[in-house]
PDB file of N, CA and C in Angstrom:
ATOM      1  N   UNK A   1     124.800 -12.799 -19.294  1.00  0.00           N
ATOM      2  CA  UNK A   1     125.613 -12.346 -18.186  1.00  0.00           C
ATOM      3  C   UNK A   1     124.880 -12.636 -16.873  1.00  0.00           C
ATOM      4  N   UNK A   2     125.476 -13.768 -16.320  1.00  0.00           N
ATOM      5  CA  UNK A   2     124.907 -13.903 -15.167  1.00  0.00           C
ATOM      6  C   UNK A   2     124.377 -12.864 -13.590  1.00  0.00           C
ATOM      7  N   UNK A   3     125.869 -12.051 -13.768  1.00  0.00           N
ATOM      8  CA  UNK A   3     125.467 -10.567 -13.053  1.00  0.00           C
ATOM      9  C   UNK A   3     124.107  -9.553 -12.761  1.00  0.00           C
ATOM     10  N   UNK A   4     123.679 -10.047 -14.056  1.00  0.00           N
ATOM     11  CA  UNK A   4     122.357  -8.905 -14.602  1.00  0.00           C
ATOM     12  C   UNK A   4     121.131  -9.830 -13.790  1.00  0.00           C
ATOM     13  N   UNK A   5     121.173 -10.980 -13.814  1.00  0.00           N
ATOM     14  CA  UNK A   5     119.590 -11.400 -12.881  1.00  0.00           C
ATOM     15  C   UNK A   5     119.758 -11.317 -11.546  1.00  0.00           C
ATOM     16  N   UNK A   6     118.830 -10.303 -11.261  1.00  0.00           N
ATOM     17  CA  UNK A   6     118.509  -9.486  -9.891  1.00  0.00           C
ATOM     18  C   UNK A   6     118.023 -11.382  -8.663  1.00  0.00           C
ATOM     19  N   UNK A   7     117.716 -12.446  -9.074  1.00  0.00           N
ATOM     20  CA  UNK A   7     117.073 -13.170  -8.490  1.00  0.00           C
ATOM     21  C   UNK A   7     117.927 -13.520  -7.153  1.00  0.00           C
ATOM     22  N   UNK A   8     119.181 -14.220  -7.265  1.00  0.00           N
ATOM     23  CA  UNK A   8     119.909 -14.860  -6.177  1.00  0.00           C
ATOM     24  C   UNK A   8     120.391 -13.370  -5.279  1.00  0.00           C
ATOM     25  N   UNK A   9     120.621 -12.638  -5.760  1.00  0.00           N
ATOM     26  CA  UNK A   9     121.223 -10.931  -5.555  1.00  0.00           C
ATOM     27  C   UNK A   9     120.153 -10.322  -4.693  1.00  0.00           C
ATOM     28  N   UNK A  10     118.904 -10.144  -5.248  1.00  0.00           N
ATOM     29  CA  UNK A  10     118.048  -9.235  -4.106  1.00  0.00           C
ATOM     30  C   UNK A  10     117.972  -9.807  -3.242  1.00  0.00           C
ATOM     31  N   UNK A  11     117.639 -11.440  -2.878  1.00  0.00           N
ATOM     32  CA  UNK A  11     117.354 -11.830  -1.612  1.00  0.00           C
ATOM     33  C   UNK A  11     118.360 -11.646  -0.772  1.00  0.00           C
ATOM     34  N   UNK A  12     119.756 -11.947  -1.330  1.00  0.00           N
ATOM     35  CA  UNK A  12     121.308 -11.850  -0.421  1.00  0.00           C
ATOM     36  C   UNK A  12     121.224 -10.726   0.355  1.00  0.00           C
ATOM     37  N   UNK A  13     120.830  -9.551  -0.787  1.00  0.00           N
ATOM     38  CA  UNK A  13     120.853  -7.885  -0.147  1.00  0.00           C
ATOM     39  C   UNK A  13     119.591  -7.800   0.773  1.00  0.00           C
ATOM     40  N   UNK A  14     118.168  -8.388   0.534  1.00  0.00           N
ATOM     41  CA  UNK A  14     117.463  -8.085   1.706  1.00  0.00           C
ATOM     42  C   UNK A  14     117.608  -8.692   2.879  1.00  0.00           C
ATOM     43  N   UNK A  15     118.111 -10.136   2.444  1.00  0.00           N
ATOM     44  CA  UNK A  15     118.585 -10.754   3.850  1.00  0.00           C
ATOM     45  C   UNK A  15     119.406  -9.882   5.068  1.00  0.00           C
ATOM     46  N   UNK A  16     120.503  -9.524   4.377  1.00  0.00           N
ATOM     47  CA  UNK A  16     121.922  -8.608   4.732  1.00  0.00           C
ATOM     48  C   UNK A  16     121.059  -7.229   5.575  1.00  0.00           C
ATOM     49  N   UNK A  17     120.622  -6.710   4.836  1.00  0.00           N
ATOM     50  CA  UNK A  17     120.105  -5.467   5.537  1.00  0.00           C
ATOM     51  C   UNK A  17     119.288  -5.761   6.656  1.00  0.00           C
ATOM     52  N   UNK A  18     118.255  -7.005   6.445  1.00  0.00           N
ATOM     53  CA  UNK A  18     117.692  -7.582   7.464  1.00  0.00           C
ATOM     54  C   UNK A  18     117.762  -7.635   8.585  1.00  0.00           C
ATOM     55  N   UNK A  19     119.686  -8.603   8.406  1.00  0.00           N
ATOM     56  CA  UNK A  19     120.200  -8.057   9.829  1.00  0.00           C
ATOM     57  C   UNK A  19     121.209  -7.779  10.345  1.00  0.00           C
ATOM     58  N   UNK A  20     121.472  -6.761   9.478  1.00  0.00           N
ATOM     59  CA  UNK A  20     122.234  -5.476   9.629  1.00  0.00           C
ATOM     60  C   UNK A  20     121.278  -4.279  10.779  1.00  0.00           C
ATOM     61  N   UNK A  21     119.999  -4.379  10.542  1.00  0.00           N
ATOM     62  CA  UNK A  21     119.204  -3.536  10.942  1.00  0.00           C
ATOM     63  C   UNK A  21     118.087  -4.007  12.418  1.00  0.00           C
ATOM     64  N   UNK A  22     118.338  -5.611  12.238  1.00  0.00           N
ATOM     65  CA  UNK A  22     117.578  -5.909  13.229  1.00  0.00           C
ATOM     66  C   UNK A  22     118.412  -6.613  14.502  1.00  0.00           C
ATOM     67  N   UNK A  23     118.611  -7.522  14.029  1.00  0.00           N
ATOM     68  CA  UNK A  23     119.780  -8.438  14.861  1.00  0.00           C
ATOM     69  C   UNK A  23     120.939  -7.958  15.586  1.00  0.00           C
ATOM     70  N   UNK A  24     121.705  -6.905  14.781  1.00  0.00           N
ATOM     71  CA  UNK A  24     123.404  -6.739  15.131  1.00  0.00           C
ATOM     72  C   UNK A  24     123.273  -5.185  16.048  1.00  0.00           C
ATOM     73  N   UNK A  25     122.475  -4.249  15.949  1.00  0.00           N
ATOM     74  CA  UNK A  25     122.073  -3.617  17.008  1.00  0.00           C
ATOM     75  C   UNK A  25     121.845  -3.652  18.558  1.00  0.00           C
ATOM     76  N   UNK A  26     121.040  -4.489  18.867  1.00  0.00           N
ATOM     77  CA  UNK A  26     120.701  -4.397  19.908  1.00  0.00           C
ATOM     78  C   UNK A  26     121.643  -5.671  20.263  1.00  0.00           C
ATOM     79  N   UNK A  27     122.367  -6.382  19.617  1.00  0.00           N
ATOM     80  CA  UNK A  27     123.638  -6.696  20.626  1.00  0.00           C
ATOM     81  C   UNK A  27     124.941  -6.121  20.463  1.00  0.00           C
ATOM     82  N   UNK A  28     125.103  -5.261  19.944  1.00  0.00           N
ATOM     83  CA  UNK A  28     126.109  -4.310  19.791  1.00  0.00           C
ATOM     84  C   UNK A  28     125.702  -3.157  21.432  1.00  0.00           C
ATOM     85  N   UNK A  29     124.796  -2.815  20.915  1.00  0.00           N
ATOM     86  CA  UNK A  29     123.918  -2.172  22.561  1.00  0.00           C
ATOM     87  C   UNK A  29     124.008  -2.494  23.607  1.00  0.00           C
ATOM     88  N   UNK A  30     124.168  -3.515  23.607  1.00  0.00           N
ATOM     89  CA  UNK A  30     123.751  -4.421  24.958  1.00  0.00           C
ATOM     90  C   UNK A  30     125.455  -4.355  25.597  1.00  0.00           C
ATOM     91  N   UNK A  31     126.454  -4.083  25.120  1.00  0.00           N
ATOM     92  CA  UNK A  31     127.262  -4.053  26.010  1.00  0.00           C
ATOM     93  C   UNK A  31     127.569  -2.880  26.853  1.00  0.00           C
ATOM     94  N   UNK A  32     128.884  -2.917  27.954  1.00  0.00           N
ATOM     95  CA  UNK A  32     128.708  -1.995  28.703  1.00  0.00           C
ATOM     96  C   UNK A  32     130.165  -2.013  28.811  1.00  0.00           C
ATOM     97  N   UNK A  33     130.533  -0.472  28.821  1.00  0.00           N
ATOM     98  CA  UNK A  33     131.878   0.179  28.946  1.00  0.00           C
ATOM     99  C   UNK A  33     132.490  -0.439  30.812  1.00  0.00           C
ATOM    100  N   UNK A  34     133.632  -0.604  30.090  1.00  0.00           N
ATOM    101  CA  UNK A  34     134.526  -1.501  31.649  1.00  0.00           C
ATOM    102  C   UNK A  34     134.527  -0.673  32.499  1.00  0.00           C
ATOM    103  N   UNK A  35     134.838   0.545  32.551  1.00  0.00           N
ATOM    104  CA  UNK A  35     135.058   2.122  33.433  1.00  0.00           C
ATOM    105  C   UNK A  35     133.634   2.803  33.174  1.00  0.00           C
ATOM    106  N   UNK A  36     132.975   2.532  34.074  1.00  0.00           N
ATOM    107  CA  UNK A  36     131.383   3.732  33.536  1.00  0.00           C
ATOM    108  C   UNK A  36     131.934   4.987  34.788  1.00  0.00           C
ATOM    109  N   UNK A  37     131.879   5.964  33.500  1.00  0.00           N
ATOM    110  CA  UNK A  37     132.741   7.347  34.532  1.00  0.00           C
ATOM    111  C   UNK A  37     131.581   7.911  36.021  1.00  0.00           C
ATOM    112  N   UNK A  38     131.889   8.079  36.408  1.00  0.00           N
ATOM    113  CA  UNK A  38     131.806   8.481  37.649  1.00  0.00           C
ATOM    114  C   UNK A  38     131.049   9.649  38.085  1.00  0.00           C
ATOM    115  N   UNK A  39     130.076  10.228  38.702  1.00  0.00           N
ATOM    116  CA  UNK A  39     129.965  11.548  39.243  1.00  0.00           C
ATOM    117  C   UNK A  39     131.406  12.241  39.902  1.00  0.00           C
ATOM    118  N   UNK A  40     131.423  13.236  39.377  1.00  0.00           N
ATOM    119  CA  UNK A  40     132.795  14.038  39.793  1.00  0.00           C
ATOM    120  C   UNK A  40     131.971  15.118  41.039  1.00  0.00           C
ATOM    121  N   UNK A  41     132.724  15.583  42.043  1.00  0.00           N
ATOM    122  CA  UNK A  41     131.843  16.399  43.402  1.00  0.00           C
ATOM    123  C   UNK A  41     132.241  17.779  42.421  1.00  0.00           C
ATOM    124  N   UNK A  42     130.900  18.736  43.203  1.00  0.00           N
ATOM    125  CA  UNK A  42     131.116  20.412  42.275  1.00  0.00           C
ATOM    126  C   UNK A  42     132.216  21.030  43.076  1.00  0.00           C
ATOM    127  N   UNK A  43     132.578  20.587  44.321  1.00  0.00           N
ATOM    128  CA  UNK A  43     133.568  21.589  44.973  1.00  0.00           C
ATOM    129  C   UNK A  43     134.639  21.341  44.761  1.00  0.00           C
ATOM    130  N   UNK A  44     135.343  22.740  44.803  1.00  0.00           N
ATOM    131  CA  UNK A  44     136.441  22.714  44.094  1.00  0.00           C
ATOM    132  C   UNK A  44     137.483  22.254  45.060  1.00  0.00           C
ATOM    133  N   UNK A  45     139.131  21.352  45.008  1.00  0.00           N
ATOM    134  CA  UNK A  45     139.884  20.961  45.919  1.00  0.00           C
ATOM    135  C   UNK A  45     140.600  22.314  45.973  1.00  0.00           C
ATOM    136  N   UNK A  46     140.504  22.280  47.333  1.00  0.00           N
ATOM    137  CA  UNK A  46     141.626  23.169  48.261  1.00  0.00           C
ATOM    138  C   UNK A  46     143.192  22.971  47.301  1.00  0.00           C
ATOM    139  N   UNK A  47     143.755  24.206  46.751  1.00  0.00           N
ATOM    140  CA  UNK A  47     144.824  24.166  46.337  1.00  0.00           C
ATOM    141  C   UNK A  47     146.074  24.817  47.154  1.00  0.00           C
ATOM    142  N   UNK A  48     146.896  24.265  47.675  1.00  0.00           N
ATOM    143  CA  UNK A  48     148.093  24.043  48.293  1.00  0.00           C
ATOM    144  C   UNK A  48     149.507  24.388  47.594  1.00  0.00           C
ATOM    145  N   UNK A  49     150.169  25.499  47.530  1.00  0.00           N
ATOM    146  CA  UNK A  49     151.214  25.455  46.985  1.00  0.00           C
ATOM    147  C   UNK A  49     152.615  24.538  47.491  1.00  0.00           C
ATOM    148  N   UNK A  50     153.248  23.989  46.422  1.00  0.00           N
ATOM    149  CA  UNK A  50     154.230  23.277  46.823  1.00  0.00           C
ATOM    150  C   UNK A  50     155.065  23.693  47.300  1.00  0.00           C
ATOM    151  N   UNK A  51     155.762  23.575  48.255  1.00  0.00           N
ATOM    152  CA  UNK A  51     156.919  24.147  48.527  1.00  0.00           C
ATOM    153  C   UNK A  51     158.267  23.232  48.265  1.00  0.00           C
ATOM    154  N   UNK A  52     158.732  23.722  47.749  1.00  0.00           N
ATOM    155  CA  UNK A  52     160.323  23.481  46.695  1.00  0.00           C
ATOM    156  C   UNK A  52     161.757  24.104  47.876  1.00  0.00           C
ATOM    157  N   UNK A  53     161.988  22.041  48.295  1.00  0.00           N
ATOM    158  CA  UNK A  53     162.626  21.679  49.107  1.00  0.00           C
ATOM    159  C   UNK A  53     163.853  22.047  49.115  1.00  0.00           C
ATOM    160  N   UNK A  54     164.627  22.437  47.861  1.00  0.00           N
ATOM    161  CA  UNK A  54     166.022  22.453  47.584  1.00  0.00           C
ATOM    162  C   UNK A  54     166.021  23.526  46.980  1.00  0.00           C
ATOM    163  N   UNK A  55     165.114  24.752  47.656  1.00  0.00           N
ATOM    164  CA  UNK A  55     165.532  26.398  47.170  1.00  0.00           C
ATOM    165  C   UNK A  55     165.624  26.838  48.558  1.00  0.00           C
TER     166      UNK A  55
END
């Protein structure tokens, strides 16, 4: 049963993890969100009631 020799198989899997773990990280990382959110100010906005034109 060809399945059973670990030879062509372990290297595939150490390769894979290789760079799974080294390579695909730090360019997965390396990008940057389109919208980087913002400082929001602590004070609070002046709230204004609406006044409702057609009462």
């Amino acid at each position: 049963m060809p399945q059973l020799n670990p030879a062509p198989w372990l290297l595939i899997l150490v390769f894979s993890w290789f760079v799974f773990t080294t390579i695909i990280p730090p360019k997965v990382a390396s990008h940057k969100t389109p919208n980087d959110p913002s400082l929001q100010s602590t004070k609070t906005p002046k709230m204004t009631p609406w006044t409702w034109q057609w009462h």
